[in-house]
Protein backbone atom coordinates (compact mmCIF):
# COMPACT_ATOMS: atom_id res chain seq x y z
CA UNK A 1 53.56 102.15 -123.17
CA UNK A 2 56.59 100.74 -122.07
CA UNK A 3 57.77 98.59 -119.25
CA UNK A 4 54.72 96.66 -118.49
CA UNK A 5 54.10 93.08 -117.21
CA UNK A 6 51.17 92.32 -120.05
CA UNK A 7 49.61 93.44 -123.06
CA UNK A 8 47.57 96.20 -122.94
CA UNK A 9 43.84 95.98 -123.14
CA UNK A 10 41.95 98.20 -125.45
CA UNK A 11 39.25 100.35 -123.82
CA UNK A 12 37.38 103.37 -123.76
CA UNK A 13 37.61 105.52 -120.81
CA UNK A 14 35.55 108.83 -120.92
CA UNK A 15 36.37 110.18 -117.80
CA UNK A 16 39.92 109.79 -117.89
CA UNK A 17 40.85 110.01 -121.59
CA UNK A 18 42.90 106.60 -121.95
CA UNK A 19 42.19 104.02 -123.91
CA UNK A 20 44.62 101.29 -122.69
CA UNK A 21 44.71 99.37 -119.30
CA UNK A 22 47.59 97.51 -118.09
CA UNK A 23 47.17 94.89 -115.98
CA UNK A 24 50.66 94.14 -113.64
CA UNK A 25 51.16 92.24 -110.26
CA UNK A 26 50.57 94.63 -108.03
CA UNK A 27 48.01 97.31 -110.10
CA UNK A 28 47.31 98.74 -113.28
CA UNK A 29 48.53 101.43 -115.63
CA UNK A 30 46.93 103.68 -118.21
CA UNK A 31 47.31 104.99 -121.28
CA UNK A 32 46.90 106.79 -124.67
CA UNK A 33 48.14 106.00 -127.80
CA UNK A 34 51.15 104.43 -126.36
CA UNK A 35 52.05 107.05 -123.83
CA UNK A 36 51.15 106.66 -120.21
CA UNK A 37 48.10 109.14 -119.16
CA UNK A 38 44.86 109.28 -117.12
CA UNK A 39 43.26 112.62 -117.16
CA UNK A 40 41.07 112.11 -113.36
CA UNK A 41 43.62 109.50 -111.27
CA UNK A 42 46.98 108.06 -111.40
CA UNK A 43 48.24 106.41 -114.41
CA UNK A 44 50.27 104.40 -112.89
CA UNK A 45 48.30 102.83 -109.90
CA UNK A 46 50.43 100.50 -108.35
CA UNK A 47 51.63 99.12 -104.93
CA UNK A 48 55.28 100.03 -105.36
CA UNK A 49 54.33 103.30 -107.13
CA UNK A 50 51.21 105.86 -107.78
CA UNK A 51 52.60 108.66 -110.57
CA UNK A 52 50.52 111.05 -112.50
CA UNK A 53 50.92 111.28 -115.97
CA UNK A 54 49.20 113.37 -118.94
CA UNK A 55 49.78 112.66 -122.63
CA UNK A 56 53.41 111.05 -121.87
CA UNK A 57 54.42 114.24 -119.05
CA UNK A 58 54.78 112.91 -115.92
CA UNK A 59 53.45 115.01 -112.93
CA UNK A 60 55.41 114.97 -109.94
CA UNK A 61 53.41 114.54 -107.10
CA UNK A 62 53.48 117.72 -104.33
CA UNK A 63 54.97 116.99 -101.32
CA UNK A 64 52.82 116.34 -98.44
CA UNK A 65 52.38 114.89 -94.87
CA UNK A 66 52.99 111.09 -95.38
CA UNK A 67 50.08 110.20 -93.04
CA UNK A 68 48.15 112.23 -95.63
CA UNK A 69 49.19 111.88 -98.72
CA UNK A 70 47.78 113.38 -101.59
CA UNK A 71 45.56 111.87 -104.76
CA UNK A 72 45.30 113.31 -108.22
CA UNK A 73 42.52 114.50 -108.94
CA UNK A 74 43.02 115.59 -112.59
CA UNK A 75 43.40 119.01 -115.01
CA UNK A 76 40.29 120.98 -114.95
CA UNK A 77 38.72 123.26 -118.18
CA UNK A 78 40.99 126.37 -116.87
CA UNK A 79 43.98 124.07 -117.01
CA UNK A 80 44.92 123.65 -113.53
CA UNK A 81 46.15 120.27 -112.34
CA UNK A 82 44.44 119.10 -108.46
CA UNK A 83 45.76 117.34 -106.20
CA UNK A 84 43.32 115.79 -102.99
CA UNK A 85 43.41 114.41 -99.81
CA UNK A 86 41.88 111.44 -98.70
CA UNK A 87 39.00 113.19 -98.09
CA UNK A 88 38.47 114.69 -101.52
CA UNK A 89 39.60 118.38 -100.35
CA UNK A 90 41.48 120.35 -102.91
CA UNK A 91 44.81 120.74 -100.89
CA UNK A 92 47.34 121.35 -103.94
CA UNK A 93 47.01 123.31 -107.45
CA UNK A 94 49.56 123.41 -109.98
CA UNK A 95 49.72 125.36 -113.43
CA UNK A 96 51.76 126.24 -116.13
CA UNK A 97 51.74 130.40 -116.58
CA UNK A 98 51.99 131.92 -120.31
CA UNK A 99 55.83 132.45 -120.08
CA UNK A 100 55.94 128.75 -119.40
CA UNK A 101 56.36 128.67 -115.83
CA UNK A 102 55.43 125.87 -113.51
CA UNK A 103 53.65 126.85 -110.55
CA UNK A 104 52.17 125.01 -107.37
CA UNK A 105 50.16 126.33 -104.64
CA UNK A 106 49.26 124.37 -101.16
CA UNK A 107 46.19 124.99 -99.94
CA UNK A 108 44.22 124.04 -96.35
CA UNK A 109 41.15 121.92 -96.21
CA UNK A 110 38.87 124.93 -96.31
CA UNK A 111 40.54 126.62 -99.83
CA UNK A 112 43.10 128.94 -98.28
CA UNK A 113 47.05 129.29 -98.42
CA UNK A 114 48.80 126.98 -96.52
CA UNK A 115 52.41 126.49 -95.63
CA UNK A 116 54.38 123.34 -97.07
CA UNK A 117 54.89 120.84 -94.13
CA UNK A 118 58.59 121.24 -93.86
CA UNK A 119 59.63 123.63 -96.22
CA UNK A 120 57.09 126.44 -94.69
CA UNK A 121 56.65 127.92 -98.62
CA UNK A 122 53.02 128.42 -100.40
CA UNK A 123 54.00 128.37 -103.91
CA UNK A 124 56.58 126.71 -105.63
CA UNK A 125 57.66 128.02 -109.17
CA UNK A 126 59.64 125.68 -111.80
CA UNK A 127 61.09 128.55 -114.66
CA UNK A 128 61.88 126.90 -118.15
CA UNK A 129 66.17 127.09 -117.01
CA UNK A 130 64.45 124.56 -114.83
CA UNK A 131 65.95 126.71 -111.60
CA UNK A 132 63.15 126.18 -108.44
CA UNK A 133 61.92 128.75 -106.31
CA UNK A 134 59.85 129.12 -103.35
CA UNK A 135 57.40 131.60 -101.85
CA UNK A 136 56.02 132.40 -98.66
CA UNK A 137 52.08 133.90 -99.72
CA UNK A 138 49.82 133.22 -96.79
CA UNK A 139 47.84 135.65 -97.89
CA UNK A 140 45.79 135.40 -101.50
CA UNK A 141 47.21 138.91 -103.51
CA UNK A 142 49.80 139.42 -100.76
CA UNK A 143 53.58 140.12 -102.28
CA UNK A 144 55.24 136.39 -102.16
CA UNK A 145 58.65 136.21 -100.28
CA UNK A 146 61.03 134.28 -101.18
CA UNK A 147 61.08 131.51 -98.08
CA UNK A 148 62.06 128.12 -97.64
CA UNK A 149 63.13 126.78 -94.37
CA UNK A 150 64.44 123.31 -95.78
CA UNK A 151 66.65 123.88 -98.63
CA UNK A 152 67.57 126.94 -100.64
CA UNK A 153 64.81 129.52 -102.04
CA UNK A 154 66.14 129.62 -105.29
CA UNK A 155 67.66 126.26 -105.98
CA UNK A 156 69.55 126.05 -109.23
CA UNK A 157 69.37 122.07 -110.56
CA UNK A 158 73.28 122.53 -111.57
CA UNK A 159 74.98 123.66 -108.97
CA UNK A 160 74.34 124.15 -105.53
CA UNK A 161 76.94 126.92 -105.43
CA UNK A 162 74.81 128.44 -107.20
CA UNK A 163 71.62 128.38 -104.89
CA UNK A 164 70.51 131.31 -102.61
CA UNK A 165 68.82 130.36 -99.11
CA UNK A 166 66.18 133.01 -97.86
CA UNK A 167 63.90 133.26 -95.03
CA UNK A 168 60.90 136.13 -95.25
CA UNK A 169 62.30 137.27 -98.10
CA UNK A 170 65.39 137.96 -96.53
CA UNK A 171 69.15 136.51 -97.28
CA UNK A 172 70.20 134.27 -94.84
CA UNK A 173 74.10 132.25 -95.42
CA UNK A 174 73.47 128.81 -96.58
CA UNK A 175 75.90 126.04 -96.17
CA UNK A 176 78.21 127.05 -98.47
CA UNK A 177 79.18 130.13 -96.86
CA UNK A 178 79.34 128.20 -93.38
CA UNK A 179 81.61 126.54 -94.84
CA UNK A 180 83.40 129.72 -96.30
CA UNK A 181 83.36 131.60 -93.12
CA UNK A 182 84.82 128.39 -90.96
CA UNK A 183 87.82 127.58 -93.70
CA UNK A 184 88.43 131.52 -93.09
CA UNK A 185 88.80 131.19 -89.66
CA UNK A 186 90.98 127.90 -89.34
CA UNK A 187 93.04 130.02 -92.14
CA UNK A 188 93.65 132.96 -90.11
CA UNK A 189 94.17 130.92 -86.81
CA UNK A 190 96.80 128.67 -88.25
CA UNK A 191 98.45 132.00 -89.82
CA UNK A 192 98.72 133.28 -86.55
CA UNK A 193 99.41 130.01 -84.78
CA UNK A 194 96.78 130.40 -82.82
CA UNK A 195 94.30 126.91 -82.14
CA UNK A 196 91.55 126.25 -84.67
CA UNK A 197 88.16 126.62 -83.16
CA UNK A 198 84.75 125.77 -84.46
CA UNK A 199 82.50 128.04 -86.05
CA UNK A 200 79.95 128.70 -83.37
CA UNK A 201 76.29 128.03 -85.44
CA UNK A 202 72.60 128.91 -84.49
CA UNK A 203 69.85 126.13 -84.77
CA UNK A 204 68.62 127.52 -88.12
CA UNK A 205 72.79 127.39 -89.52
CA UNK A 206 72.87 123.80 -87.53
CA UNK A 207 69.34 122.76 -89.55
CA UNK A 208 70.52 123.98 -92.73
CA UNK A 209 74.26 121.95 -92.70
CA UNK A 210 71.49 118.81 -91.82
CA UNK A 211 69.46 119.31 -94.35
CA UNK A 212 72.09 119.49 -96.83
CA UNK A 213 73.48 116.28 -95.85
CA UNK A 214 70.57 114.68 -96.02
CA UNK A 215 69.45 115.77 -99.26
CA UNK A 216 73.08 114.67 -100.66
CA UNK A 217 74.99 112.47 -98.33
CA UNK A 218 77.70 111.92 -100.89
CA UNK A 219 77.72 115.21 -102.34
CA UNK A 220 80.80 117.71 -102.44
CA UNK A 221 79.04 119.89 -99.71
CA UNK A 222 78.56 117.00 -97.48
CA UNK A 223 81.82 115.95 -97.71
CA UNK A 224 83.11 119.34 -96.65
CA UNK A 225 80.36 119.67 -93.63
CA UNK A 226 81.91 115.98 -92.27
CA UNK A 227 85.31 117.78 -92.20
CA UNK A 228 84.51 121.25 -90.90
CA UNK A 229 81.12 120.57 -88.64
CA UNK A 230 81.34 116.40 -87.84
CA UNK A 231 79.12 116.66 -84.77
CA UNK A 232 76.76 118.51 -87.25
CA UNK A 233 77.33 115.88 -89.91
CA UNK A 234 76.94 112.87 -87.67
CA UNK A 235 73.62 114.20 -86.83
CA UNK A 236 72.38 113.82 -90.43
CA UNK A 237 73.50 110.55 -91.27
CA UNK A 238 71.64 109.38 -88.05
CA UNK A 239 68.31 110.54 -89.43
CA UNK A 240 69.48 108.80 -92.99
CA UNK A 241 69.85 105.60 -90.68
C-alpha cells in the first residue's frame, strides 16, 4: 500500500478480508497483500476521503443525495457490490455482467427502482470501450430507456462530440447542436445582412448548456456556450461560485 502516513500493522480481519491497517491523521486504511481492499466497509476511511476498494480496484462510489450519502456495504456470494444508507437500507447495487459490463442500479428504501437524484436514470452501464450509459427502468423487467436529464445518455469518455443526449428514450439536441443550429443562424443572417439574433432555447436546452458548463468550465464546449449563449453561460459559472 502506498501513500500512507505509517507502517502498516499486520492483522487478521475475517470479515473484511485485509490483513493490514493503516493508521493516518485523520483515519485508517486497509489492505491486502500490499493493495488497498476491505471486502464489508471502506478501505480508505478517512476525514478527507471514504473510497471503496477490492483487491487493488477501486469502486467509485454511486452518486447520491449529499445529506444522505451512501456506505459500502461490501460484495455479496452472487457477486454484487452494496451500497447503504445511513440507515443500513440497500439503496445502490452494482455488478459486472459476463460480457464484462459494469452495471449499477438505484434502489428506494423499500427494494424498488428508483430514479438518480439529478440525473433521473435507474441503471447506469460502464461497457469495456469504457463509453457510459444511462437508463430509465422504474419498473423491474420493464424495457430500459435510454434517459438522463443531466448530461448525455450515452457519454463517450473521449469526446463529447461524440455523446448522444436522450430523454424517454427519445433523441433530444444536446449542446453541441445548440451550438450548431445558432452558428447556422448568425451565418445565414450575416449572409443576408440581416442582424444576428439569439437562438431562442427551452428550459430543458437552457439546463443542458448549464450543465455542460458546469461539468467542464474550461472545456472547448464551454468556451463556445460563453460566446454564443453568455446569459446562459454566466448562469453556470454562478452556481460554480
Amino acid at each position: 500500500m502506498k501513500n500512507a502516513d505509517s507502517e502498516p500493522e499486520s492483522t487478521a480481519r475475517a470479515e473484511g478480508g485485509y490483513d493490514e491497517v493503516r493508521v493516518h491523521c485523520d483515519g485508517r486504511s486497509f489492505g491486502r497483500a500490499g493493495e488497498l481492499h476491505n471486502a464489508y466497509g471502506f478501505a480508505v476511511d478517512r476525514a478527507t476521503r471514504q473510497e471503496a476498494w477490492l483487491f487493488g480496484h477501486h469502486l467509485p462510489t454511486p452518486g447520491h443525495a449529499a445529506e444522505d450519502p451512501l456506505h459500502f456495504a461490501g460484495q455479496d456470494a452472487d457477486g454484487r457490490v452494496n451500497w447503504v444508507d445511513g440507515q443500513s437500507k440497500l439503496r445502490a447495487a452494482g455488478r459486472t455482467t459476463a460480457a464484462g459490463v459494469q452495471e449499477t442500479r438505484w434502489l428506494d428504501a423499500d427494494g424498488n427502482p428508483e430514479a438518480h437524484w439529478t440525473g433521473g436514470y435507474h441503471v447506469k452501464r460502464i461497457l469495456l470501450s469504457g463509453e457510459e450509459r444511462y437508463y430509465s427502468q422504474p419498473l423491474v423487467g420493464a424495457k430500459p430507456l435510454l434517459h438522463r436529464v443531466d448530461g448525455p445518455a450515452i457519454a463517450d469518455p473521449l469526446s463529447p462530440v461524440r455523446s448522444v443526449w436522450c430523454v424517454d428514450g427519445v433523441r433530444v439536441q444536446g449542446p453541441l447542436e445548440l451550438l450548431i443550429r445558432h452558428t447556422v443562424r448568425a451565418r445565414q443572417a450575416s449572409d443576408h445582412q440581416r442582424p444576428i439574433l439569439r437562438l431562442e432555447l427551452s428550459p430543458a436546452e437552457e439546463s443542458r448548456l448549464r450543465l455542460t458548463v458546469i461539468a467542464d468550465e474550461r472545456g472547448d464546449l464551454a468556451a463556445d456556450i460563453a460566446i454564443a449563449f453568455p446569459d446562459v453561460y454566466a448562469a453556470a459559472v454562478r452556481t460554480l461560485d
